[in-house]
N, C-alpha and C. Protein backbone atom coordinates (compact mmCIF):
# COMPACT_ATOMS: atom_id res chain seq x y z
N UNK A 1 -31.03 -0.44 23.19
CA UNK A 1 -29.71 -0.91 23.54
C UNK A 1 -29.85 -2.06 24.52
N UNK A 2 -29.18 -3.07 24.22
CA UNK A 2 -29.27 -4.41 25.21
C UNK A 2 -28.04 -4.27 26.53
N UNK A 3 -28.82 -4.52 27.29
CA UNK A 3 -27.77 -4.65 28.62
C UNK A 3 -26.85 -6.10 29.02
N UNK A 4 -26.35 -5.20 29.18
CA UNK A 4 -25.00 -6.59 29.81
C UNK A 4 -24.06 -6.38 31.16
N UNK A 5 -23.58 -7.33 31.50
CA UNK A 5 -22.60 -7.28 32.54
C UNK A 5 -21.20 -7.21 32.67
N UNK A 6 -20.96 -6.30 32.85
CA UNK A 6 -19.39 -5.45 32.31
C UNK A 6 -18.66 -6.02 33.41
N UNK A 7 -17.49 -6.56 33.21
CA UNK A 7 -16.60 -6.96 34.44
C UNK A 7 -14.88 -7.61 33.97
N UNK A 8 -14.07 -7.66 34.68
CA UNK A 8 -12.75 -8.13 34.18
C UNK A 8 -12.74 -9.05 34.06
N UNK A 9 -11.90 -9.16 33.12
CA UNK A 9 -11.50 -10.80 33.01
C UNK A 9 -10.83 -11.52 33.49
N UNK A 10 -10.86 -12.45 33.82
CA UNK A 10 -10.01 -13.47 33.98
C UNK A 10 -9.37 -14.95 33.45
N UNK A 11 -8.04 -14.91 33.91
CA UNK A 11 -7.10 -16.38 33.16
C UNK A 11 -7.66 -17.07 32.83
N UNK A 12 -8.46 -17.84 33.25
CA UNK A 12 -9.41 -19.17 32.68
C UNK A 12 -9.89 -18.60 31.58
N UNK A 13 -10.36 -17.41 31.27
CA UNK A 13 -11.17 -16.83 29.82
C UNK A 13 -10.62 -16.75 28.76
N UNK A 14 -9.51 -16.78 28.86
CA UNK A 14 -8.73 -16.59 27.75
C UNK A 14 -8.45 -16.87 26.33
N UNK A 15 -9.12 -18.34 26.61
CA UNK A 15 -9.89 -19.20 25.23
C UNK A 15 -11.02 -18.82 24.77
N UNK A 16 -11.75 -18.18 25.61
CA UNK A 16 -13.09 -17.92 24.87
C UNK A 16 -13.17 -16.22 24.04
N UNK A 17 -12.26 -15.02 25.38
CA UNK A 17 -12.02 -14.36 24.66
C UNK A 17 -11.13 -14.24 23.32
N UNK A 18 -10.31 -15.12 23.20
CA UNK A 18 -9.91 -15.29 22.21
C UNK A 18 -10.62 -15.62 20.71
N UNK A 19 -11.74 -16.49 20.99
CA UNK A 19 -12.08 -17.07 19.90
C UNK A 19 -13.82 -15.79 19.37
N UNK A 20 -13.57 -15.18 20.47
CA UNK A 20 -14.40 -14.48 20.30
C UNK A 20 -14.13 -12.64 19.62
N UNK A 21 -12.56 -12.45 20.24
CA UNK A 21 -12.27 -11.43 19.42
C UNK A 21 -11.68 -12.03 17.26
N UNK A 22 -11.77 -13.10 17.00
CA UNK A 22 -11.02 -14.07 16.02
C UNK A 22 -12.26 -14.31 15.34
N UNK A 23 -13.72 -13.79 15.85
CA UNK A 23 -14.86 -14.50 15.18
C UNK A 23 -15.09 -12.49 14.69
N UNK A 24 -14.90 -11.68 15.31
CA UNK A 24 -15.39 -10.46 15.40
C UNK A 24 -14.82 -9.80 13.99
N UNK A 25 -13.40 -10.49 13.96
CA UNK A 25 -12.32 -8.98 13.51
C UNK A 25 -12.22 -10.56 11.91
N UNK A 26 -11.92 -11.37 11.80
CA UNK A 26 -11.39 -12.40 10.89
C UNK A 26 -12.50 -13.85 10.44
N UNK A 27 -12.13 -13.88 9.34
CA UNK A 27 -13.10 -15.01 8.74
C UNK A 27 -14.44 -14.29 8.55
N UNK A 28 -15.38 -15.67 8.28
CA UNK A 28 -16.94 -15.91 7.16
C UNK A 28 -17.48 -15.18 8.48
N UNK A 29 -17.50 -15.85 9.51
CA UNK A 29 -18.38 -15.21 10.90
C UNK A 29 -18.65 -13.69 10.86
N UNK A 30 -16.99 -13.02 10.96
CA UNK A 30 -16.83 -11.89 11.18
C UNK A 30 -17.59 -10.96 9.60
N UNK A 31 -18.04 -11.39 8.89
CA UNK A 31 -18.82 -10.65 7.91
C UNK A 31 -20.51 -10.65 8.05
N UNK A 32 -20.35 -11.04 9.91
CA UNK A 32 -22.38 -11.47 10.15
C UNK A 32 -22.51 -9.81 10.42
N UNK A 33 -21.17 -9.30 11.00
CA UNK A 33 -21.02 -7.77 11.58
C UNK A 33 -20.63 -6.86 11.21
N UNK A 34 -20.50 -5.28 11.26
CA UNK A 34 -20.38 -4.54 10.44
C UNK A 34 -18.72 -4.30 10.44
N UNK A 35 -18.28 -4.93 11.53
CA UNK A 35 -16.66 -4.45 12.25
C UNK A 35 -15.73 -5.25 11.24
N UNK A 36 -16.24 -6.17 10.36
CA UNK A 36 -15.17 -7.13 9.93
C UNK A 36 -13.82 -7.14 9.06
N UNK A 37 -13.14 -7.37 9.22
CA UNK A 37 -11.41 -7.19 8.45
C UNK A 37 -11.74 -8.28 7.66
N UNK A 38 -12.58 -9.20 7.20
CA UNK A 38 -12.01 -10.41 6.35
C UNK A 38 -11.73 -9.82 5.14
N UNK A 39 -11.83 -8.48 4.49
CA UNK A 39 -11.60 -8.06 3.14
C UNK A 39 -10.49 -7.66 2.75
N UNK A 40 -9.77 -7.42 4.56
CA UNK A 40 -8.41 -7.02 4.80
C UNK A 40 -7.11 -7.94 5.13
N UNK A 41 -7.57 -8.71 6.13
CA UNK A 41 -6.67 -9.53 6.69
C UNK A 41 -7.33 -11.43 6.47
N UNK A 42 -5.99 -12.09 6.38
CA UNK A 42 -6.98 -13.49 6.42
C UNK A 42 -5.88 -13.64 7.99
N UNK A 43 -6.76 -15.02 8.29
CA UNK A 43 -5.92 -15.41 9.85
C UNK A 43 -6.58 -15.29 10.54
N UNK A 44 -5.39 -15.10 11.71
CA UNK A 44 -6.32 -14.99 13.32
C UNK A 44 -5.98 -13.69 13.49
N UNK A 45 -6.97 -12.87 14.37
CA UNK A 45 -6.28 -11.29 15.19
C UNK A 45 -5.50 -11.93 16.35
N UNK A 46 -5.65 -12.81 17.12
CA UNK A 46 -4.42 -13.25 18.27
C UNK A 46 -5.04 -14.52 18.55
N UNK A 47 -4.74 -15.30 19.50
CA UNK A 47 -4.61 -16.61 20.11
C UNK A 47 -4.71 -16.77 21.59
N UNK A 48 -5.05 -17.80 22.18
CA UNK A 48 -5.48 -18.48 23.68
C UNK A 48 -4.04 -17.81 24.44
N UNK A 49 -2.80 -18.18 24.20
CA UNK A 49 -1.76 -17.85 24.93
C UNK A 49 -1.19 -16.13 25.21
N UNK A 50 -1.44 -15.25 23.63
CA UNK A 50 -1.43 -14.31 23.69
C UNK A 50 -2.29 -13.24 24.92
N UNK A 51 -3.69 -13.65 24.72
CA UNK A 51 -4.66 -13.32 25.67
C UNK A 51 -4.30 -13.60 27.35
N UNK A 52 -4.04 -14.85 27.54
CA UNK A 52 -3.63 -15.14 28.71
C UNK A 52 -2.12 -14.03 29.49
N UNK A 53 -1.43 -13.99 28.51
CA UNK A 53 0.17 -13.36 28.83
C UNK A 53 -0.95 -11.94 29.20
N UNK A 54 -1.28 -11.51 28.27
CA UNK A 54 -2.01 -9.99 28.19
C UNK A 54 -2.72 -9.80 29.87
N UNK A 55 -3.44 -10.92 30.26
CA UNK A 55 -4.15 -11.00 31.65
C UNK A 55 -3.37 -11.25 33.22
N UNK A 56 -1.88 -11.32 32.20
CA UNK A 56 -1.14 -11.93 33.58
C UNK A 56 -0.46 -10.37 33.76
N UNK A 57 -0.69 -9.21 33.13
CA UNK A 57 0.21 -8.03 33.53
C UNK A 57 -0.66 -7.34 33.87
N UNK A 58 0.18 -6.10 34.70
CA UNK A 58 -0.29 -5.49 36.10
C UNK A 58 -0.90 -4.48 35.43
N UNK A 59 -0.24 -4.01 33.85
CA UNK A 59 -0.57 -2.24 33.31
C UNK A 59 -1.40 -2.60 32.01
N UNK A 60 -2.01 -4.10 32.17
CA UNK A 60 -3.34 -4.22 31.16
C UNK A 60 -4.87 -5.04 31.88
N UNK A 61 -5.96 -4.11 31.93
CA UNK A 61 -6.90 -4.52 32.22
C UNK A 61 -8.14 -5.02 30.99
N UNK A 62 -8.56 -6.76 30.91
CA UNK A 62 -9.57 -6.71 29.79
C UNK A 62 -10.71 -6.48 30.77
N UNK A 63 -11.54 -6.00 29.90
CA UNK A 63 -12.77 -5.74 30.17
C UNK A 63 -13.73 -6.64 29.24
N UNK A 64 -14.96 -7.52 30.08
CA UNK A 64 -15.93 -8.36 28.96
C UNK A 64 -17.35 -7.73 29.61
N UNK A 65 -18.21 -8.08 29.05
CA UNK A 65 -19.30 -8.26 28.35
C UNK A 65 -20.38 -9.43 28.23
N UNK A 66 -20.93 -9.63 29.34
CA UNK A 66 -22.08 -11.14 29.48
C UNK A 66 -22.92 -10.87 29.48
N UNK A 67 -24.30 -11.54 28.68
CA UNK A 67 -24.87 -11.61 28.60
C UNK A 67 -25.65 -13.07 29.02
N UNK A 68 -25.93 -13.44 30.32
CA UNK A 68 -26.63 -14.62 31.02
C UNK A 68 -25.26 -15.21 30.74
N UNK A 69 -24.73 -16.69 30.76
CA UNK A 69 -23.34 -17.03 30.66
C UNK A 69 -22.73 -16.59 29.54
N UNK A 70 -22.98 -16.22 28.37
CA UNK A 70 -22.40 -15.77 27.32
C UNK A 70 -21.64 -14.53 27.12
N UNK A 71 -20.08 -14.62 26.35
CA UNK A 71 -19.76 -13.38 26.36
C UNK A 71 -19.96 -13.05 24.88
N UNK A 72 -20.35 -11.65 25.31
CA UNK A 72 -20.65 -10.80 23.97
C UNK A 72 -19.40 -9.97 23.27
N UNK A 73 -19.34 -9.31 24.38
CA UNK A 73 -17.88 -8.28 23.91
C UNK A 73 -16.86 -8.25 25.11
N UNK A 74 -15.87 -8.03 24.38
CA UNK A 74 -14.57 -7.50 25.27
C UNK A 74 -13.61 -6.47 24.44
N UNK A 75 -12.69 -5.66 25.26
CA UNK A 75 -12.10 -4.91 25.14
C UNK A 75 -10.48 -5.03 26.04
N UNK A 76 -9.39 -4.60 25.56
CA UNK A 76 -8.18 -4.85 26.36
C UNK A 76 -7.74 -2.89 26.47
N UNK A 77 -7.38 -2.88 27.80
CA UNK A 77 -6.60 -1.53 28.24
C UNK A 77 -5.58 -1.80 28.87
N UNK A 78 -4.40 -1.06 27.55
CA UNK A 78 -3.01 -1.21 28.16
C UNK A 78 -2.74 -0.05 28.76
N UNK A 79 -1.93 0.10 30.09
CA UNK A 79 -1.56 1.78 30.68
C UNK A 79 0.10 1.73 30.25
N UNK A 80 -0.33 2.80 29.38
CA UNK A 80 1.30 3.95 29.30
C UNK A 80 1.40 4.57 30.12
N UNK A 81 2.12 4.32 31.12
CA UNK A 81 2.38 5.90 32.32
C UNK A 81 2.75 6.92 31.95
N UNK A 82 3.70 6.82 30.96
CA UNK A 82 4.81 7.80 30.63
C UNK A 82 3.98 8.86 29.71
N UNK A 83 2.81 8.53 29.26
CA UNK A 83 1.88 9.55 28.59
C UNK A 83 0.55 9.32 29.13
N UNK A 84 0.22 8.59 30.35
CA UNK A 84 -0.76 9.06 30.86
C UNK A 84 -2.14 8.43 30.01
N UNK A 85 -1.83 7.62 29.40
CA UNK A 85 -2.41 7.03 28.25
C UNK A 85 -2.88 6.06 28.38
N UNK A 86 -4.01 5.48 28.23
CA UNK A 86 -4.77 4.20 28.05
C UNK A 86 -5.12 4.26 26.34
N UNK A 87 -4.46 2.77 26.36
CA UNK A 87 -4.49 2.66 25.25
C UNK A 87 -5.39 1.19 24.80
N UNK A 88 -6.32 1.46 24.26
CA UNK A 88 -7.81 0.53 23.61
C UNK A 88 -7.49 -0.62 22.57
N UNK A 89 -7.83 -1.63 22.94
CA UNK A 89 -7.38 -2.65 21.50
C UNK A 89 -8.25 -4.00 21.43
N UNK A 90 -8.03 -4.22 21.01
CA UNK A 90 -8.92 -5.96 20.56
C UNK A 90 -10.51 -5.47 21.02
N UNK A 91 -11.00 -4.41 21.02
CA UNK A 91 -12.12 -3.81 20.98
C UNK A 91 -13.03 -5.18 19.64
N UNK A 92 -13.77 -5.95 20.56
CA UNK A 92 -14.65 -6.86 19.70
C UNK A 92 -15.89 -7.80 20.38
N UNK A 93 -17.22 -7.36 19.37
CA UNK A 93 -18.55 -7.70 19.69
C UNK A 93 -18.85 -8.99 19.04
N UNK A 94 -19.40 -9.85 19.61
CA UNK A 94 -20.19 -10.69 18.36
C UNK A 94 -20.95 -10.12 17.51
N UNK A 95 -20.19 -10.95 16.16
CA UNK A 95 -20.69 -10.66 15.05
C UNK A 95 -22.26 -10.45 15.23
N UNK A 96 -23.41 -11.55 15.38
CA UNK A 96 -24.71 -11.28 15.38
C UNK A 96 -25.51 -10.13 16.68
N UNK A 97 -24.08 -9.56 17.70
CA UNK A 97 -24.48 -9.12 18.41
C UNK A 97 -24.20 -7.56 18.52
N UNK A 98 -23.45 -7.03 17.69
CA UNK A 98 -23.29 -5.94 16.71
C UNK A 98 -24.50 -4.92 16.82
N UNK A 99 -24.04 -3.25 17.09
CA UNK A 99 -24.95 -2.20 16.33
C UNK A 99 -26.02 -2.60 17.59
N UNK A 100 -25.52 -3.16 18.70
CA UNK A 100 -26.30 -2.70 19.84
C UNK A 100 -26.00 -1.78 21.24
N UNK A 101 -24.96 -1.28 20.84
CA UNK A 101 -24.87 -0.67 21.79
C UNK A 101 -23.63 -1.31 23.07
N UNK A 102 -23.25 -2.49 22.58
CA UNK A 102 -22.40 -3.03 23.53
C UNK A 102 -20.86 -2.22 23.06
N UNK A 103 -20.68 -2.23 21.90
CA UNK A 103 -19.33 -1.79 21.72
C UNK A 103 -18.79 -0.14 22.54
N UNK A 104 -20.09 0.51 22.43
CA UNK A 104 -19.94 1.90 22.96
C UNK A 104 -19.93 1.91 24.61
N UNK A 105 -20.72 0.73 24.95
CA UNK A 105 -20.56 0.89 26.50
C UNK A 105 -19.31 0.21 26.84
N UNK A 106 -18.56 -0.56 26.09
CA UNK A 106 -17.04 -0.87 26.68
C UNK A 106 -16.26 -0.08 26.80
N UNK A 107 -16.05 0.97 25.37
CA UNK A 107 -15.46 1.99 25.10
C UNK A 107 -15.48 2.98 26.31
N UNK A 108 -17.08 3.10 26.91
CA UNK A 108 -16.86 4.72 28.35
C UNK A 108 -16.90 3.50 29.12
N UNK A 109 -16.57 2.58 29.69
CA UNK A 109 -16.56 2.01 30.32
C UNK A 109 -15.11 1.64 30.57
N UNK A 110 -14.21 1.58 30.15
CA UNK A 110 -12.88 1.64 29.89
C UNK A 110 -12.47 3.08 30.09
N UNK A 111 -12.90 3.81 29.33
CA UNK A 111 -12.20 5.44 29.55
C UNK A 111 -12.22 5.60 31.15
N UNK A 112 -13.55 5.34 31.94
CA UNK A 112 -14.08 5.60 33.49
C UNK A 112 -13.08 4.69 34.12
N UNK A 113 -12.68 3.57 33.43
CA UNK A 113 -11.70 2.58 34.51
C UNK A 113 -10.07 2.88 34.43
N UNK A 114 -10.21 3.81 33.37
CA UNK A 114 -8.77 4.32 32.98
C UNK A 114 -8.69 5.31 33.88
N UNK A 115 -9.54 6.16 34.08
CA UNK A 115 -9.59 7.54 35.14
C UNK A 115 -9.56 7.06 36.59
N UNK A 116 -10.21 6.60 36.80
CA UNK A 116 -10.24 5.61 38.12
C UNK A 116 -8.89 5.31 38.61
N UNK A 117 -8.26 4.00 38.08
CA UNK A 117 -7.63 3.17 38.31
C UNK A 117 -6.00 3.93 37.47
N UNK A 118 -6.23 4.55 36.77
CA UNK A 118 -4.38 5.50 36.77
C UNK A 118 -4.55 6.73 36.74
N UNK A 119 -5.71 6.95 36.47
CA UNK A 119 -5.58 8.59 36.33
C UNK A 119 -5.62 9.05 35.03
N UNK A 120 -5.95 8.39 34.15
CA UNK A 120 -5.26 8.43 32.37
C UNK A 120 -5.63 9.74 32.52
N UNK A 121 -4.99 10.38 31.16
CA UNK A 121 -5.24 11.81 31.13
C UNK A 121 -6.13 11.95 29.24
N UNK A 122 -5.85 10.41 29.09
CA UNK A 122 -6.13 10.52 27.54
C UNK A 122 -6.35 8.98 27.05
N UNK A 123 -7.29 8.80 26.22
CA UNK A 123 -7.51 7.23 25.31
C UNK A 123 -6.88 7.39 24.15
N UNK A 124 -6.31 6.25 23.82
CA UNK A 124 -5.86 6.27 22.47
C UNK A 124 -6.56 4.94 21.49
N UNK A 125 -6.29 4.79 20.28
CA UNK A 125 -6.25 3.47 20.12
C UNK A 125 -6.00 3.33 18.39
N UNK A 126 -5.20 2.68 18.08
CA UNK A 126 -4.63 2.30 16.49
C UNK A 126 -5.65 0.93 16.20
N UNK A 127 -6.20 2.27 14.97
CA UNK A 127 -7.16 1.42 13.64
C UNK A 127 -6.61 1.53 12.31
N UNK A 128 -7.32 0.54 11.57
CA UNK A 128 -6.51 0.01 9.86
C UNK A 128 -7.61 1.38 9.36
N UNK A 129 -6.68 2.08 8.89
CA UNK A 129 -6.55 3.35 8.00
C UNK A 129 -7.65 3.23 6.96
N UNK A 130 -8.14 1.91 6.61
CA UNK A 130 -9.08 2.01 5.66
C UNK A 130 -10.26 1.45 5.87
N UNK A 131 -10.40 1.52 7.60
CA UNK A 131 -11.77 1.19 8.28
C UNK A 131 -12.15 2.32 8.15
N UNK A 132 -12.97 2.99 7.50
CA UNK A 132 -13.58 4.34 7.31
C UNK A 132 -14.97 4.20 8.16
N UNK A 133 -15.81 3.29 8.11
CA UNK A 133 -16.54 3.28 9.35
C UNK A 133 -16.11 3.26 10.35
N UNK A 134 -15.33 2.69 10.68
CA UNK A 134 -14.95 2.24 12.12
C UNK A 134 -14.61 3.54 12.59
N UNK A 135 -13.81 4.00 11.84
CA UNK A 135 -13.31 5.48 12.30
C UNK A 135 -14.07 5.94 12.41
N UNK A 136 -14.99 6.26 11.88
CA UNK A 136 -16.11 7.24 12.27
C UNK A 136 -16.91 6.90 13.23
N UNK A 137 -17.58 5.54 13.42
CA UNK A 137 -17.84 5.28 15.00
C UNK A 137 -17.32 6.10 15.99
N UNK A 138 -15.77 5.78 16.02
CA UNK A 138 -14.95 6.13 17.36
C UNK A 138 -14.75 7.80 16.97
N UNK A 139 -15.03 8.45 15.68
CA UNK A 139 -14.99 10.02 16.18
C UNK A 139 -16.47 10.32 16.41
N UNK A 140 -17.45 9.80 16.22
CA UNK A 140 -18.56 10.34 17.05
C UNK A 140 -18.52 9.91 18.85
N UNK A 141 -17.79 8.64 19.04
CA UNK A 141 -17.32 8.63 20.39
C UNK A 141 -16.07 9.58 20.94
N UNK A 142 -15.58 10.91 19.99
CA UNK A 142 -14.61 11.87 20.51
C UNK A 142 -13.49 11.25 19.88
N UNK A 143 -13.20 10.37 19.75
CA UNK A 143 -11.57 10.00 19.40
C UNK A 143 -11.18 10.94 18.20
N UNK A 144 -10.07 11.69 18.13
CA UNK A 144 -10.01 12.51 16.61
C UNK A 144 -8.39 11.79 16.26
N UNK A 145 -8.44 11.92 14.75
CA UNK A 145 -7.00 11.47 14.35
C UNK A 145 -5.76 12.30 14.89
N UNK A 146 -4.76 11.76 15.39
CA UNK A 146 -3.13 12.28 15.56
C UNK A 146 -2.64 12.77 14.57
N UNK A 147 -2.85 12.50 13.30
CA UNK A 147 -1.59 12.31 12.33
C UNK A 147 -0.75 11.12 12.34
N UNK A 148 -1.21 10.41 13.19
CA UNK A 148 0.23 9.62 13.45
C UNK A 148 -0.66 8.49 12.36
N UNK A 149 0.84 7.75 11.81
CA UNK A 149 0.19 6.53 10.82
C UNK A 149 1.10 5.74 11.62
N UNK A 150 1.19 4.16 11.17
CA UNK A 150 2.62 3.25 11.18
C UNK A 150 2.09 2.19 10.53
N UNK A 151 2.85 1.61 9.82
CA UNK A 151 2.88 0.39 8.77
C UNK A 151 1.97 -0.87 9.53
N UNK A 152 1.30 -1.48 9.20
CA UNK A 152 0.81 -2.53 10.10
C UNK A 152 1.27 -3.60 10.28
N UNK A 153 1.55 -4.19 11.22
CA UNK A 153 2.23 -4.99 12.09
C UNK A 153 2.71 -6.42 11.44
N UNK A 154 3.85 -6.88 10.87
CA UNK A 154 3.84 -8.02 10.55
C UNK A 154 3.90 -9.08 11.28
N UNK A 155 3.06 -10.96 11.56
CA UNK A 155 3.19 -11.64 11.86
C UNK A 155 2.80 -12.56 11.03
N UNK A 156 3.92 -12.86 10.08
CA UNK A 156 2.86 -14.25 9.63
C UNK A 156 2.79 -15.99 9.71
N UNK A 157 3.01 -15.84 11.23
CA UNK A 157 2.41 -16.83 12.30
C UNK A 157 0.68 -16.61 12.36
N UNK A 158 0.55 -15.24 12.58
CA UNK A 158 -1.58 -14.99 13.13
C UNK A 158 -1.88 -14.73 11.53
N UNK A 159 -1.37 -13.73 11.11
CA UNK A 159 -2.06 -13.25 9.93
C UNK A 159 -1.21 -13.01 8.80
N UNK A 160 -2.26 -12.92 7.20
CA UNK A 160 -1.38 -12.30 6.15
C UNK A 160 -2.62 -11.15 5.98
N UNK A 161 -2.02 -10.27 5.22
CA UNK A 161 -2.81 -9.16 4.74
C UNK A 161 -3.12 -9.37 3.21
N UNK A 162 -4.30 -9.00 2.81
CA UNK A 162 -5.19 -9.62 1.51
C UNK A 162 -4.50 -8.02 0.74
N UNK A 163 -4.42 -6.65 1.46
CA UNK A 163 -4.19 -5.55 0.63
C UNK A 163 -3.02 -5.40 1.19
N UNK A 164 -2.18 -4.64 0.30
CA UNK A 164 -0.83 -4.15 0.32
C UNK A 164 -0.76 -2.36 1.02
N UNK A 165 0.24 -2.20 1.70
CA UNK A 165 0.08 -0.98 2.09
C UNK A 165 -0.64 -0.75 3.41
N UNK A 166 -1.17 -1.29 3.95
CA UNK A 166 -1.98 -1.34 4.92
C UNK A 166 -1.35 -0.47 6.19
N UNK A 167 -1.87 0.52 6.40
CA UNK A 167 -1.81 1.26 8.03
C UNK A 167 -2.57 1.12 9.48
N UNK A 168 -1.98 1.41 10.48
CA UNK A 168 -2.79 1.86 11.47
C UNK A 168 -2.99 3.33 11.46
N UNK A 169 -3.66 3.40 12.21
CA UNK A 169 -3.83 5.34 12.19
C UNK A 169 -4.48 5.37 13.71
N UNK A 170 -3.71 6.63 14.59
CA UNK A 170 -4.05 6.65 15.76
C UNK A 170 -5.14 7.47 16.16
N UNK A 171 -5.85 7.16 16.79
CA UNK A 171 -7.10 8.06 17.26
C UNK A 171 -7.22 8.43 18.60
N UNK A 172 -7.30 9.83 19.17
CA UNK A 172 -6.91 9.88 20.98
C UNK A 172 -8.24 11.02 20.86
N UNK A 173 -8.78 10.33 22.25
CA UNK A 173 -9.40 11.30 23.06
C UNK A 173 -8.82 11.60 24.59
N UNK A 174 -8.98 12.88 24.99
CA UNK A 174 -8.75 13.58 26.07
C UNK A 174 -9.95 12.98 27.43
N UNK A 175 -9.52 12.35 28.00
CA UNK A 175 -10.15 12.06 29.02
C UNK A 175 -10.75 13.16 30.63
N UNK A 176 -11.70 13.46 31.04
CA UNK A 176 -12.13 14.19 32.21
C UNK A 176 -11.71 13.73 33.49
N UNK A 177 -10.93 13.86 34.52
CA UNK A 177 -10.79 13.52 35.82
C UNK A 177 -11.70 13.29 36.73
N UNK A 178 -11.37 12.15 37.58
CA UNK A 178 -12.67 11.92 38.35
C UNK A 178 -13.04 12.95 39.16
């Protein structure tokens, strides 16, 4: 497993995390890695401004991933108070940097900053229903399915969807107190 330097992000990053969760999840790049949607979605997963808004609020912390100046991975944690919930998203590695071990150390690395910093009582996080790996990654990291589905998200400003029907599906793990 390769080591890296886990730390928040900040405003100025916003372009890079951007182009770096957009290389992970969409397009030719994102098929160097095992995580990739290009079979699913064409487009972007989000944009420079989106990212930035996301860094300017108080109840979302990103978390990145350096390696010497380079970032490898990042991750975004939004806090639900009202369920005690940290909720996981734009979870994304470089493509060539994949299947090392970085994606899993964001993941408890986030859960620990969720416990910390609100108290979460629980992780959540909505994946496309027909990432069957992916899912299974995150239930050997504990996450188990809700039941819960919901239609996936229309914007087609960032993205169109290549398949019809397309879901999220929620996955929660129960978090330990500090």
């Amino acid at each position: 497993m390769s080591v890296c330097m886990l730390r928040s992000a900040v405003a100025d990053e916003a372009g890079l995390i951007a182009a770096l969760i957009n290389r992970a999840y969409r397009g030719e790049t994102s098929r160097l890695g095992w995580t990739t949607e290009a079979d699913l979605l064409d487009g972007l997963r989000t944009n420079e401004e989106d990212i930035f808004a996301l860094l300017q609020r108080d109840d979302v912390l990103m978390l990145t991933c350096w390696q010497a100046s380079q970032l490898i991975a990042t991750l975004c944690i939004e806090w639900i108070p009202a369920h005690r919930t940290a909720q996981l998203g734009m979870i994304a590695v470089e493509p060539v940097a994949q299947n090392r071990g970085h994606g899993k150390t964001l993941i408890l690395a986030a859960e620990q900053q969720s416990v910390v910093r609100w108290q979460a009582l629980q992780s959540q996080m909505r994946v496309v229903s027909a990432r069957q790996t992916l899912i299974a990654f995150y239930q050997r990291l504990g996450y188990q399915p809700t039941g819960e589905h919901s239609p996936f998200p229309v914007r087609a400003d960032m993205w169109q969807p290549k398949v019809e029907h397309l879901q999220l599906m929620t996955l929660q793990k129960q978090l330990q107190s500090a």
